[in-house]
PDB file of N, CA and C in Angstrom:
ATOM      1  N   UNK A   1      18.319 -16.072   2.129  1.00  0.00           N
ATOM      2  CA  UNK A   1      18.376 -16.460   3.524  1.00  0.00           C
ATOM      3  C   UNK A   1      17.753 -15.339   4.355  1.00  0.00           C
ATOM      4  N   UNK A   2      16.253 -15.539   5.049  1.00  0.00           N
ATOM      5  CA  UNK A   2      16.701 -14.670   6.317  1.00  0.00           C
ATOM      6  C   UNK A   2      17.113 -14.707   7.918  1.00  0.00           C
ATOM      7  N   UNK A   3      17.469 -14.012   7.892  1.00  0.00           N
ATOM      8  CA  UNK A   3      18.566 -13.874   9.069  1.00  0.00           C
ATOM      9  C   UNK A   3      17.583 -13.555  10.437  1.00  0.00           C
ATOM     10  N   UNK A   4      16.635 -12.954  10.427  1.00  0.00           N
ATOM     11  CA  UNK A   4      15.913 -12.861  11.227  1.00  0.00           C
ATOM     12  C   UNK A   4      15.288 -14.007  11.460  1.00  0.00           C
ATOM     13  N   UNK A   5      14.635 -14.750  10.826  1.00  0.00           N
ATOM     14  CA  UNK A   5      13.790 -16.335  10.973  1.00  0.00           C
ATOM     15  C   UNK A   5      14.841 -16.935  11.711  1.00  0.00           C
ATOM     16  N   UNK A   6      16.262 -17.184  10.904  1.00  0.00           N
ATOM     17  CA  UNK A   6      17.142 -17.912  11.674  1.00  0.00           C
ATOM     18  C   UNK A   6      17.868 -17.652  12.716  1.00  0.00           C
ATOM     19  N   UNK A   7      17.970 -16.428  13.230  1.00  0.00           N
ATOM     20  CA  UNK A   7      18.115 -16.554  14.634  1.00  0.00           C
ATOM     21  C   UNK A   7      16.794 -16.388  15.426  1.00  0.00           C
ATOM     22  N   UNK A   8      15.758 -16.100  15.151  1.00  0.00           N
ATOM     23  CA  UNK A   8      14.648 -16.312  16.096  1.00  0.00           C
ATOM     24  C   UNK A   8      14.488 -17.799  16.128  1.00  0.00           C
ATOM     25  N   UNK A   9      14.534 -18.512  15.189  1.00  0.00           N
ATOM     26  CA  UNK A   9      14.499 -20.117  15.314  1.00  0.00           C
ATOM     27  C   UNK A   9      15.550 -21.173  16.499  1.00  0.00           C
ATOM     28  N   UNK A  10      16.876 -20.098  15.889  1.00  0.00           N
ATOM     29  CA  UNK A  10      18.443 -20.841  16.769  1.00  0.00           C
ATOM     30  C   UNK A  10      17.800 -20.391  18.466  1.00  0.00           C
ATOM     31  N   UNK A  11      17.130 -19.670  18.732  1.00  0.00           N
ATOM     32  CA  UNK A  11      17.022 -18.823  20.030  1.00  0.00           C
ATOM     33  C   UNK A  11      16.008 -19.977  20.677  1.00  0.00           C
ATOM     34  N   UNK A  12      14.989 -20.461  19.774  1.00  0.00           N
ATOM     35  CA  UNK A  12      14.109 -21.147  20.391  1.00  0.00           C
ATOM     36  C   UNK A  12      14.589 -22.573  20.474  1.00  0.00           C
ATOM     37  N   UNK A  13      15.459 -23.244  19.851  1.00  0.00           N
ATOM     38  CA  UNK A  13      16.014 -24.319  19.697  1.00  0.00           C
ATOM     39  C   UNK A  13      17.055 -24.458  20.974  1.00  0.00           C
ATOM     40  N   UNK A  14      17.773 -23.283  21.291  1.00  0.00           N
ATOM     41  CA  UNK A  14      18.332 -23.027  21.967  1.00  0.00           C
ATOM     42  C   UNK A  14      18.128 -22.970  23.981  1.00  0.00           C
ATOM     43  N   UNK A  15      17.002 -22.547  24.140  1.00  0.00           N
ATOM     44  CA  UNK A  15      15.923 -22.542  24.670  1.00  0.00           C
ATOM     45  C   UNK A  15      16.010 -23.709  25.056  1.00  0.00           C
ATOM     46  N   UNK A  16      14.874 -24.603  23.708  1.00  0.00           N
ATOM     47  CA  UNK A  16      14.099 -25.720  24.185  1.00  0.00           C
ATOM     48  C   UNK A  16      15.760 -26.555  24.838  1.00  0.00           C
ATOM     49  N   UNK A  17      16.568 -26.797  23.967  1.00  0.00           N
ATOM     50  CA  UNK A  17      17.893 -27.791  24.407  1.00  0.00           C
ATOM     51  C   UNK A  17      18.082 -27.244  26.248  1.00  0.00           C
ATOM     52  N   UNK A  18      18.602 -26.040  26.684  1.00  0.00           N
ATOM     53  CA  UNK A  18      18.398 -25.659  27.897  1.00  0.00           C
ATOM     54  C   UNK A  18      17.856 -26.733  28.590  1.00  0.00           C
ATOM     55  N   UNK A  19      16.334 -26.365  28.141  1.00  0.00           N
ATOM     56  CA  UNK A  19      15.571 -27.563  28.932  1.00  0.00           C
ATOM     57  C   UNK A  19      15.590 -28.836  28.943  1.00  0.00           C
ATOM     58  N   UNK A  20      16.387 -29.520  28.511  1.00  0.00           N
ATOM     59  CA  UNK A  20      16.736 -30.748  27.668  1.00  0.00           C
ATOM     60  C   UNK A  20      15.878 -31.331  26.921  1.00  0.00           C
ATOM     61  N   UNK A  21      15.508 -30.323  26.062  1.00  0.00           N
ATOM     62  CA  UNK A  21      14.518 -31.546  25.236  1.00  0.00           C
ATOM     63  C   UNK A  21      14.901 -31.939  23.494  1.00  0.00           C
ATOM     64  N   UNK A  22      14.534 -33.230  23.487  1.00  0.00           N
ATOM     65  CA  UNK A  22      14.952 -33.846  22.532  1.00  0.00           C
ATOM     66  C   UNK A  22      14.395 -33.368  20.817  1.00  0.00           C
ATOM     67  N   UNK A  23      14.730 -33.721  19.700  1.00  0.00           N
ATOM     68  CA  UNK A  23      14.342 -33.575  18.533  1.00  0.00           C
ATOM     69  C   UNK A  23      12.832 -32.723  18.258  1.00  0.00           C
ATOM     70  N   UNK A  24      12.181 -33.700  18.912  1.00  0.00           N
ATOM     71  CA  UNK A  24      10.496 -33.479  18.907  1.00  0.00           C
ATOM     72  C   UNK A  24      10.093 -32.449  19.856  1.00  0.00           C
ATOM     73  N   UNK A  25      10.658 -32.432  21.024  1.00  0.00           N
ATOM     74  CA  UNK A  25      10.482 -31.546  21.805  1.00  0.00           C
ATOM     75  C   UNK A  25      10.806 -29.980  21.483  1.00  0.00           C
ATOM     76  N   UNK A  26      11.940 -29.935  20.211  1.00  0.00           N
ATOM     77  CA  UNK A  26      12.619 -28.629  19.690  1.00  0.00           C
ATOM     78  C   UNK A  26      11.461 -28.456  18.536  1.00  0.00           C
ATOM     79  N   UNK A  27      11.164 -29.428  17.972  1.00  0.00           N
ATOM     80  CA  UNK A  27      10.257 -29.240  16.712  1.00  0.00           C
ATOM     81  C   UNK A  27       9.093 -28.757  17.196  1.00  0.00           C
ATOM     82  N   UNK A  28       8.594 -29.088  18.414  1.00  0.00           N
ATOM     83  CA  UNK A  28       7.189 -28.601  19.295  1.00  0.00           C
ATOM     84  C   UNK A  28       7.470 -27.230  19.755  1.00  0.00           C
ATOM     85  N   UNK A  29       8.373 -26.891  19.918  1.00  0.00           N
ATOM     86  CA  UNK A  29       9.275 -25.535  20.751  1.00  0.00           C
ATOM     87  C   UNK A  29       8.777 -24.547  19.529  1.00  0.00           C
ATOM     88  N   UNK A  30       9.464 -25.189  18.253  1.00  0.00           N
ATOM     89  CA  UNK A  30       9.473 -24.145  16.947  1.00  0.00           C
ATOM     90  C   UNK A  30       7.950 -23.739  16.324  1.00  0.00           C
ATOM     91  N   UNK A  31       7.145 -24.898  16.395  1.00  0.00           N
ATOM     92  CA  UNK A  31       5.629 -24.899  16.215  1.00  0.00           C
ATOM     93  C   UNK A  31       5.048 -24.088  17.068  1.00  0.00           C
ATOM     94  N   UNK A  32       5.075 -24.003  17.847  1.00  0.00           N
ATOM     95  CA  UNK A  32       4.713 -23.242  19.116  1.00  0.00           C
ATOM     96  C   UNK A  32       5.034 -21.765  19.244  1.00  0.00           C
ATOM     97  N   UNK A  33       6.104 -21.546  18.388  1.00  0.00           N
ATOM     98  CA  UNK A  33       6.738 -19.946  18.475  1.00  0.00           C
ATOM     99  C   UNK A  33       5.879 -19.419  17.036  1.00  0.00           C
ATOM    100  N   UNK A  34       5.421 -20.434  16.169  1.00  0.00           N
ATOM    101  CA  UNK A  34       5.526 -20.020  14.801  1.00  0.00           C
ATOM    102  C   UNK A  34       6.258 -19.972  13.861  1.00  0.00           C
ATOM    103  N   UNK A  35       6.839 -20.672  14.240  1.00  0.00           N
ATOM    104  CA  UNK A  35       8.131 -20.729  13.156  1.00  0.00           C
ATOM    105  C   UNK A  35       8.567 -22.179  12.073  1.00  0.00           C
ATOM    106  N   UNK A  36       7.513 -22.643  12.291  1.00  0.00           N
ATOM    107  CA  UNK A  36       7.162 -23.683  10.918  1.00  0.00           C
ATOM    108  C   UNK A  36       6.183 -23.325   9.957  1.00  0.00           C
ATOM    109  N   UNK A  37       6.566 -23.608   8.629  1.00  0.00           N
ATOM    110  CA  UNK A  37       5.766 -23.165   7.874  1.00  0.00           C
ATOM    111  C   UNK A  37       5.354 -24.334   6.616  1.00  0.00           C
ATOM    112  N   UNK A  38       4.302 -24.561   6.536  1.00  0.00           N
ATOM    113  CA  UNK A  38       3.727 -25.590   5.528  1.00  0.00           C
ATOM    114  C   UNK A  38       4.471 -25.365   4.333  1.00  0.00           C
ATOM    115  N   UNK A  39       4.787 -26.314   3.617  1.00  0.00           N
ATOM    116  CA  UNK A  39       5.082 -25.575   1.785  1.00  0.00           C
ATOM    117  C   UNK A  39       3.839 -24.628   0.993  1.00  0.00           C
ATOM    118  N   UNK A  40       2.509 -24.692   1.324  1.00  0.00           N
ATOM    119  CA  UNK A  40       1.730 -24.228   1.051  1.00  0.00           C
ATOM    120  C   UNK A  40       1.309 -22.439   1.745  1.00  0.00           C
ATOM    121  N   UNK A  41       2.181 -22.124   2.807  1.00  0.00           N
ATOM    122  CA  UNK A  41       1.802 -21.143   3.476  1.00  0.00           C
ATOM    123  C   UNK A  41       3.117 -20.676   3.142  1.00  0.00           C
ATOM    124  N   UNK A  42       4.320 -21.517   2.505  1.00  0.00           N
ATOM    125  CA  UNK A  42       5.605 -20.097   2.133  1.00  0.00           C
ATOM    126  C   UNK A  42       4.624 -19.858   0.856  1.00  0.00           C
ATOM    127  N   UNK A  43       4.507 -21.020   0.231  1.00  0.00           N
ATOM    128  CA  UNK A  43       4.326 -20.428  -1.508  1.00  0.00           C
ATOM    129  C   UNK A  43       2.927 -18.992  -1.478  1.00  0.00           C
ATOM    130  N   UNK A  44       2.170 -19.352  -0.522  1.00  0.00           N
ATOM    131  CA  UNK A  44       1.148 -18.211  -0.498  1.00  0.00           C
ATOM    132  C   UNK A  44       1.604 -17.128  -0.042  1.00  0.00           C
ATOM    133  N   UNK A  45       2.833 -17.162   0.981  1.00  0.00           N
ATOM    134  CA  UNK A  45       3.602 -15.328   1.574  1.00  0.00           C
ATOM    135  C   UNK A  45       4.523 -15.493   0.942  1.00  0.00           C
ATOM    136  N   UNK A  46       4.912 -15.927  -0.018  1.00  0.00           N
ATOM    137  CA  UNK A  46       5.748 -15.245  -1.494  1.00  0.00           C
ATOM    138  C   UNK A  46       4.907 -14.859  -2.850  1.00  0.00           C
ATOM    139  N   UNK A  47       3.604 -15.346  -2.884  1.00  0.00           N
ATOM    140  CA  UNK A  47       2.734 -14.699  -3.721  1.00  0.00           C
ATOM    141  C   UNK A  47       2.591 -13.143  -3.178  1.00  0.00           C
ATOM    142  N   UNK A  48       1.795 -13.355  -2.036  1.00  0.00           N
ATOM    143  CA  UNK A  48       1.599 -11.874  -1.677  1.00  0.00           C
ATOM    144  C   UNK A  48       2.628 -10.857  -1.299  1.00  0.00           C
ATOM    145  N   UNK A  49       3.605 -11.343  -1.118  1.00  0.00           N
ATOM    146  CA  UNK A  49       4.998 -10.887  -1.214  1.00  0.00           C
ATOM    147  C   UNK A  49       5.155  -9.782  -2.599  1.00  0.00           C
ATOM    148  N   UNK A  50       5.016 -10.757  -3.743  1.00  0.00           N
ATOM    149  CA  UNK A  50       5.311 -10.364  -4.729  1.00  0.00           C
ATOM    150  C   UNK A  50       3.953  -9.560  -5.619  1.00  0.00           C
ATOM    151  N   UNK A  51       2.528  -9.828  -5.086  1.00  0.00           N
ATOM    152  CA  UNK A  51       1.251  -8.809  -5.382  1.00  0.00           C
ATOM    153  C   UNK A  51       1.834  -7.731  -4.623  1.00  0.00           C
ATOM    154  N   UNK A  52       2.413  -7.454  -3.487  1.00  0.00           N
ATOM    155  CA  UNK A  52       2.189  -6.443  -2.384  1.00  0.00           C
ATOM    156  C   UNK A  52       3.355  -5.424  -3.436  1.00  0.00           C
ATOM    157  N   UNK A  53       4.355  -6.067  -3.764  1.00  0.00           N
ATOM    158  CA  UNK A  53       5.667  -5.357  -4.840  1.00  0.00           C
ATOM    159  C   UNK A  53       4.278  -4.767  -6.410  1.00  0.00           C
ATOM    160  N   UNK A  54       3.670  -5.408  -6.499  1.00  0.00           N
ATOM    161  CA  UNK A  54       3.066  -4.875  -7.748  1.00  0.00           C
ATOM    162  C   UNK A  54       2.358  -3.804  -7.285  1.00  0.00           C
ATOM    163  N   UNK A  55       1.321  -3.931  -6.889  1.00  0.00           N
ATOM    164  CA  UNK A  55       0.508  -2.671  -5.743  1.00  0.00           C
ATOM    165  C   UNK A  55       1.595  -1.533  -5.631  1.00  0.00           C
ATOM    166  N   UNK A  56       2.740  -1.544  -5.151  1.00  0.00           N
ATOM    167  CA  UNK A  56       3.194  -0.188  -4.578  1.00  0.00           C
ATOM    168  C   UNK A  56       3.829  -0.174  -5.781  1.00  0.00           C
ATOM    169  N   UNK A  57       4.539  -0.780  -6.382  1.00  0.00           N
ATOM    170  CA  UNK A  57       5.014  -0.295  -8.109  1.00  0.00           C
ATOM    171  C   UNK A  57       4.035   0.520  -9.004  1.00  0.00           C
ATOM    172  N   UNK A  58       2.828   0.202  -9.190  1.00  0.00           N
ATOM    173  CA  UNK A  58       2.023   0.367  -9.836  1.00  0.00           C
ATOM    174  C   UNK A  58       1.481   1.703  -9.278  1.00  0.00           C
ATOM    175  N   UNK A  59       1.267   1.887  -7.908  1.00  0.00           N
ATOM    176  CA  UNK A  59       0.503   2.830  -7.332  1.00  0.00           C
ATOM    177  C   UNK A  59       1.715   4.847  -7.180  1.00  0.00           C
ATOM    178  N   UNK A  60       3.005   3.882  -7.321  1.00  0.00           N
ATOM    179  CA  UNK A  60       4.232   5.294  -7.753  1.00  0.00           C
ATOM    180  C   UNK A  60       4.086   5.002  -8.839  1.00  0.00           C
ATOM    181  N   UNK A  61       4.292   4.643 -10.186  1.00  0.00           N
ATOM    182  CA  UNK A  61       4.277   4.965 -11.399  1.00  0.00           C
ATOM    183  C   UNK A  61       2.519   5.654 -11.624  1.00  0.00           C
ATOM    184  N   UNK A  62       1.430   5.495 -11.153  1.00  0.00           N
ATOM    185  CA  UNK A  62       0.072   6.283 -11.457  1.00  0.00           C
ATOM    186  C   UNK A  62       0.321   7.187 -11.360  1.00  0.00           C
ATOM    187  N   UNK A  63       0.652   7.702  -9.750  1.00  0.00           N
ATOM    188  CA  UNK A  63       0.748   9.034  -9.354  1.00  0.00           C
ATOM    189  C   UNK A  63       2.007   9.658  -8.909  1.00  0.00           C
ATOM    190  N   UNK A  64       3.078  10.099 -10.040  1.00  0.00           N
ATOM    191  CA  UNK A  64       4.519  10.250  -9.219  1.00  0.00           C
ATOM    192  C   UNK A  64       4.035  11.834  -8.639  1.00  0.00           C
ATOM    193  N   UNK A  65       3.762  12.201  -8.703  1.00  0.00           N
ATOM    194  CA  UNK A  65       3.548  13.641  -7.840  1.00  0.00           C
ATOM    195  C   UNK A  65       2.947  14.027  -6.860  1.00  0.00           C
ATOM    196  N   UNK A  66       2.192  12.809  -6.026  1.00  0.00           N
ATOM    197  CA  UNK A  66       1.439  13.016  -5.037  1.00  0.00           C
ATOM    198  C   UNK A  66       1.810  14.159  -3.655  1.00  0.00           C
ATOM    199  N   UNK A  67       3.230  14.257  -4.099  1.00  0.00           N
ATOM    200  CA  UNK A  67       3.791  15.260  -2.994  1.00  0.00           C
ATOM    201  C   UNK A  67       3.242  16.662  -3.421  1.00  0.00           C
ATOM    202  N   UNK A  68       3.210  17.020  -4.547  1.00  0.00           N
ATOM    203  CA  UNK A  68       3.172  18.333  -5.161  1.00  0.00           C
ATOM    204  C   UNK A  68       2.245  18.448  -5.839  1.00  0.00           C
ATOM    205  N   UNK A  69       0.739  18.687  -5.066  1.00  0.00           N
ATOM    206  CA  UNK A  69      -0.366  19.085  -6.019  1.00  0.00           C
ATOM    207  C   UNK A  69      -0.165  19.778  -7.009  1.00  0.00           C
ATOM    208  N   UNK A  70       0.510  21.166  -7.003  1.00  0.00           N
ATOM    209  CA  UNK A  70       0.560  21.881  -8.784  1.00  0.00           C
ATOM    210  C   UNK A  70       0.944  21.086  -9.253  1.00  0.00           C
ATOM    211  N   UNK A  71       2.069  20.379  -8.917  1.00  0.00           N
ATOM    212  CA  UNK A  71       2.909  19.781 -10.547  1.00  0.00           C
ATOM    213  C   UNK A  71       1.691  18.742 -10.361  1.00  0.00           C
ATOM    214  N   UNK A  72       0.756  17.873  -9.920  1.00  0.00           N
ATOM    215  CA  UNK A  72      -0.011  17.328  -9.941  1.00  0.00           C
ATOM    216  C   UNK A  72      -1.420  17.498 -11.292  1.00  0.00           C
ATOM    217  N   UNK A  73      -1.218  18.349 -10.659  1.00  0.00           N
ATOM    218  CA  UNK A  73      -2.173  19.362 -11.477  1.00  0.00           C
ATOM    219  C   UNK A  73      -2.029  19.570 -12.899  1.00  0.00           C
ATOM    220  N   UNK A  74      -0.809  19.733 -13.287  1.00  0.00           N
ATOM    221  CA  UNK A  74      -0.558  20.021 -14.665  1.00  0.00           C
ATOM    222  C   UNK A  74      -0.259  18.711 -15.131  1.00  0.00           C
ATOM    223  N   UNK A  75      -0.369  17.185 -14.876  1.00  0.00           N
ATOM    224  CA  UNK A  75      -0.050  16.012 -15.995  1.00  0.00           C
ATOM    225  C   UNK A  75      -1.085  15.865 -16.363  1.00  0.00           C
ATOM    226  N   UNK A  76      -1.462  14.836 -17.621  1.00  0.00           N
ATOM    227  CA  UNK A  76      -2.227  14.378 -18.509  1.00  0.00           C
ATOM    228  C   UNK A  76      -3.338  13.833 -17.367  1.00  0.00           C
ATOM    229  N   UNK A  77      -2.826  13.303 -16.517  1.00  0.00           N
ATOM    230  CA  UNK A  77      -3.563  12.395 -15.581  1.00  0.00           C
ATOM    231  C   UNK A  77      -4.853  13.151 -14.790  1.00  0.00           C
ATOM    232  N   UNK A  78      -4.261  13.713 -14.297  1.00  0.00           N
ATOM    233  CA  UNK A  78      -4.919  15.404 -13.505  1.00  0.00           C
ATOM    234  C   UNK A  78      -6.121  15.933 -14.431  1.00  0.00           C
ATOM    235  N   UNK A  79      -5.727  15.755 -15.412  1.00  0.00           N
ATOM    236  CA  UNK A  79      -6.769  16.625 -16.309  1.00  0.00           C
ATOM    237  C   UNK A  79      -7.825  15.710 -16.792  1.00  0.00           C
ATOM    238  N   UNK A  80      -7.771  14.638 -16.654  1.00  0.00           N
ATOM    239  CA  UNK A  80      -8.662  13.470 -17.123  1.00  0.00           C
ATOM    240  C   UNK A  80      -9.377  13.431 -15.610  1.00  0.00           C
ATOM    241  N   UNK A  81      -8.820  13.441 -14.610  1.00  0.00           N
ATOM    242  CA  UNK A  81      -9.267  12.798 -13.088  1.00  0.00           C
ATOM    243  C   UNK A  81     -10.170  14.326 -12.784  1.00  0.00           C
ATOM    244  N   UNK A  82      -9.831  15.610 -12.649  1.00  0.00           N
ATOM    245  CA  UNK A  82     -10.172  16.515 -12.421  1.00  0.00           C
ATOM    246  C   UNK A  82     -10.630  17.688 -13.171  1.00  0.00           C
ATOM    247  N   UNK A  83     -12.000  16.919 -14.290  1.00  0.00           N
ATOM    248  CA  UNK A  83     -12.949  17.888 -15.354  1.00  0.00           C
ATOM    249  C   UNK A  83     -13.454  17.899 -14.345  1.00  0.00           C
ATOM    250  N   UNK A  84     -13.471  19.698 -14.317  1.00  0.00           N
ATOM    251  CA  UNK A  84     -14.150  21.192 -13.496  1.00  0.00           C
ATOM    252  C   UNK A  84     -15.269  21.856 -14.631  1.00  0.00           C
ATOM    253  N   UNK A  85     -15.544  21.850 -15.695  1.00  0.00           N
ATOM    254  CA  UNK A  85     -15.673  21.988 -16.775  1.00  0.00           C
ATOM    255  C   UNK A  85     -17.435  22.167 -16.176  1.00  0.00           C
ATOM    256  N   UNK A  86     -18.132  21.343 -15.399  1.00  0.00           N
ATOM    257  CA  UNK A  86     -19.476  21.709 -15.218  1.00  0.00           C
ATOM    258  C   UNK A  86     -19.576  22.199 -14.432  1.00  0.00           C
ATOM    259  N   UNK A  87     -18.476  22.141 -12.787  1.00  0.00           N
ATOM    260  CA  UNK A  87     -18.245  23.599 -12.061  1.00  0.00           C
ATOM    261  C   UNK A  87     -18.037  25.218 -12.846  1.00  0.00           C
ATOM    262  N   UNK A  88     -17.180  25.038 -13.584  1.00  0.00           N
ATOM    263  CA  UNK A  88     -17.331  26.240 -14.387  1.00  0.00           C
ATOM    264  C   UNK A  88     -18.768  26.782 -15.024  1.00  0.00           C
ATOM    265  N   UNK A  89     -19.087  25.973 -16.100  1.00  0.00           N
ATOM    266  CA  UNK A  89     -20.001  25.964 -16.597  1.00  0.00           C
ATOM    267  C   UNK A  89     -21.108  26.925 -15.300  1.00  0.00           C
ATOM    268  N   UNK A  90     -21.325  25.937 -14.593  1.00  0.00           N
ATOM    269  CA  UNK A  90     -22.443  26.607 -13.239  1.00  0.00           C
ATOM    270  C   UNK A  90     -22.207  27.814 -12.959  1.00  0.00           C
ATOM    271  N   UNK A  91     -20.588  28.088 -12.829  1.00  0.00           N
ATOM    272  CA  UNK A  91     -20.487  29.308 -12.341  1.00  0.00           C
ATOM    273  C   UNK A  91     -20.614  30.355 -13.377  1.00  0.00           C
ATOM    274  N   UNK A  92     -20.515  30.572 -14.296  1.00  0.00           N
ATOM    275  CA  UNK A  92     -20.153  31.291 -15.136  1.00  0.00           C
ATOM    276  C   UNK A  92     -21.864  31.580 -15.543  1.00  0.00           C
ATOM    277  N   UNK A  93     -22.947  30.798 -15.415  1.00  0.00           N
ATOM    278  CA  UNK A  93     -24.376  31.141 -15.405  1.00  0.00           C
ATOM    279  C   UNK A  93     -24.820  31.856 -14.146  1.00  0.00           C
ATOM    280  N   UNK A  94     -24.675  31.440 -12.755  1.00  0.00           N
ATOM    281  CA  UNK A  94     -24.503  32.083 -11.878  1.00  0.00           C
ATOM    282  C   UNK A  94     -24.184  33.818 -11.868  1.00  0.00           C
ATOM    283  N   UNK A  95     -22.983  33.885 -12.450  1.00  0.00           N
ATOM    284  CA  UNK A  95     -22.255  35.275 -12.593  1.00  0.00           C
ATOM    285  C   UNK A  95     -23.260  35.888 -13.759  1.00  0.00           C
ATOM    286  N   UNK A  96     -23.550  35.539 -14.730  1.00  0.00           N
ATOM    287  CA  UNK A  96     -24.442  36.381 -15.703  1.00  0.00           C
ATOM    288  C   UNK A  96     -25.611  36.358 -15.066  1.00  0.00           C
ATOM    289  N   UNK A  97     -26.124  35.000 -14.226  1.00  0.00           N
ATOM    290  CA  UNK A  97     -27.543  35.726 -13.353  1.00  0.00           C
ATOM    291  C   UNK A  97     -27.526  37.086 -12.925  1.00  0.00           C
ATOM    292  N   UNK A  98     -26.511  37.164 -12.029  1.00  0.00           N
ATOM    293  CA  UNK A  98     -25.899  38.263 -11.332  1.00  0.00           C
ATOM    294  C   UNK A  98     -26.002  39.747 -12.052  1.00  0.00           C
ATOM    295  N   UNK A  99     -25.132  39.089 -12.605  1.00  0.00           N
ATOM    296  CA  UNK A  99     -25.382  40.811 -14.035  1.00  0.00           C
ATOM    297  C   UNK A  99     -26.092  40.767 -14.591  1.00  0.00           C
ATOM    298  N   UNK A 100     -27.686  39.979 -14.907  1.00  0.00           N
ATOM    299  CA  UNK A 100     -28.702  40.668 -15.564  1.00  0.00           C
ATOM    300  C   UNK A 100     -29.390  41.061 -14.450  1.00  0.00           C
ATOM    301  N   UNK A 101     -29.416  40.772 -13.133  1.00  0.00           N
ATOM    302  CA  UNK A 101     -30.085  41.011 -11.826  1.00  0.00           C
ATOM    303  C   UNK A 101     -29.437  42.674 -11.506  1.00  0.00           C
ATOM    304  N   UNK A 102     -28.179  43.010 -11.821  1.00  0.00           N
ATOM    305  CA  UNK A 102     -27.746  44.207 -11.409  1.00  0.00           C
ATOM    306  C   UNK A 102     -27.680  44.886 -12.548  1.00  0.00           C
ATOM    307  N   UNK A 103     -27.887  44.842 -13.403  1.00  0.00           N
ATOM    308  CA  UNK A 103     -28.007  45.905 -14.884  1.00  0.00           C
ATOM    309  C   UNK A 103     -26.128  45.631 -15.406  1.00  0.00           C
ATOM    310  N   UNK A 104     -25.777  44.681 -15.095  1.00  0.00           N
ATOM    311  CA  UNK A 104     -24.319  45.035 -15.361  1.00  0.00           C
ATOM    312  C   UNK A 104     -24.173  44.586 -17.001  1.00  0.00           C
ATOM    313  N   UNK A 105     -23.002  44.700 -17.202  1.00  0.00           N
ATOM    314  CA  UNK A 105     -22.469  44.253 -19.105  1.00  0.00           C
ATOM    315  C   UNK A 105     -21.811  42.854 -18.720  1.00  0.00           C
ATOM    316  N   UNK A 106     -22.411  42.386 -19.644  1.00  0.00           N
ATOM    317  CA  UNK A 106     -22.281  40.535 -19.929  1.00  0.00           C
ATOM    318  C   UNK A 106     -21.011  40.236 -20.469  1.00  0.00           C
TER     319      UNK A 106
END
């Protein structure tokens, strides 16, 4: 049940009666607020209802550490997502440029 639909609904029903209007006139009241819904437009916002639950399930179990880059850093995941391996590589040629340019020991 929700409780919100049904008193935003009782409010408009409520409303329309005020004004005296009959059956059709409350059913026009409720159409009018938005508050009818095809069988085809619940069954589609309980699909995405239930994609929108997979998405954020799926997206905390990928990454439980998003708060804490180190501990980030150190899972299996991290290390697959973040090969540095040809940054290194570069640098580490770089730095021996360096020291054959300055006479230094390799």
């Amino acid at each position: 049940m929700n409780c919100r639909a049904i008193n935003a609904a009782s409010g408009v029903i409520f409303a329309a009666q005020q004004q005296g209007r009959l059956a059709a006139g409350i059913a026009l009241a409720l159409d009018s607020a938005g508050l009818l819904n095809s069988p085809e437009h619940a069954a589609e916002f309980a699909a995405m209802r239930e994609r929108l639950a997979e998405l954020e399930a799926e997206r905390t179990e990928s990454r439980p550490v998003d708060e804490d880059p180190i501990a980030y850093a150190l899972t299996p995941a991290a290390a697959v997502a973040l090969d540095v391996s040809p940054q290194v590589r570069k640098l580490r040629a770089l730095l021996a440029g360096q020291r054959q340019q300055t006479g230094g020991a390799s």
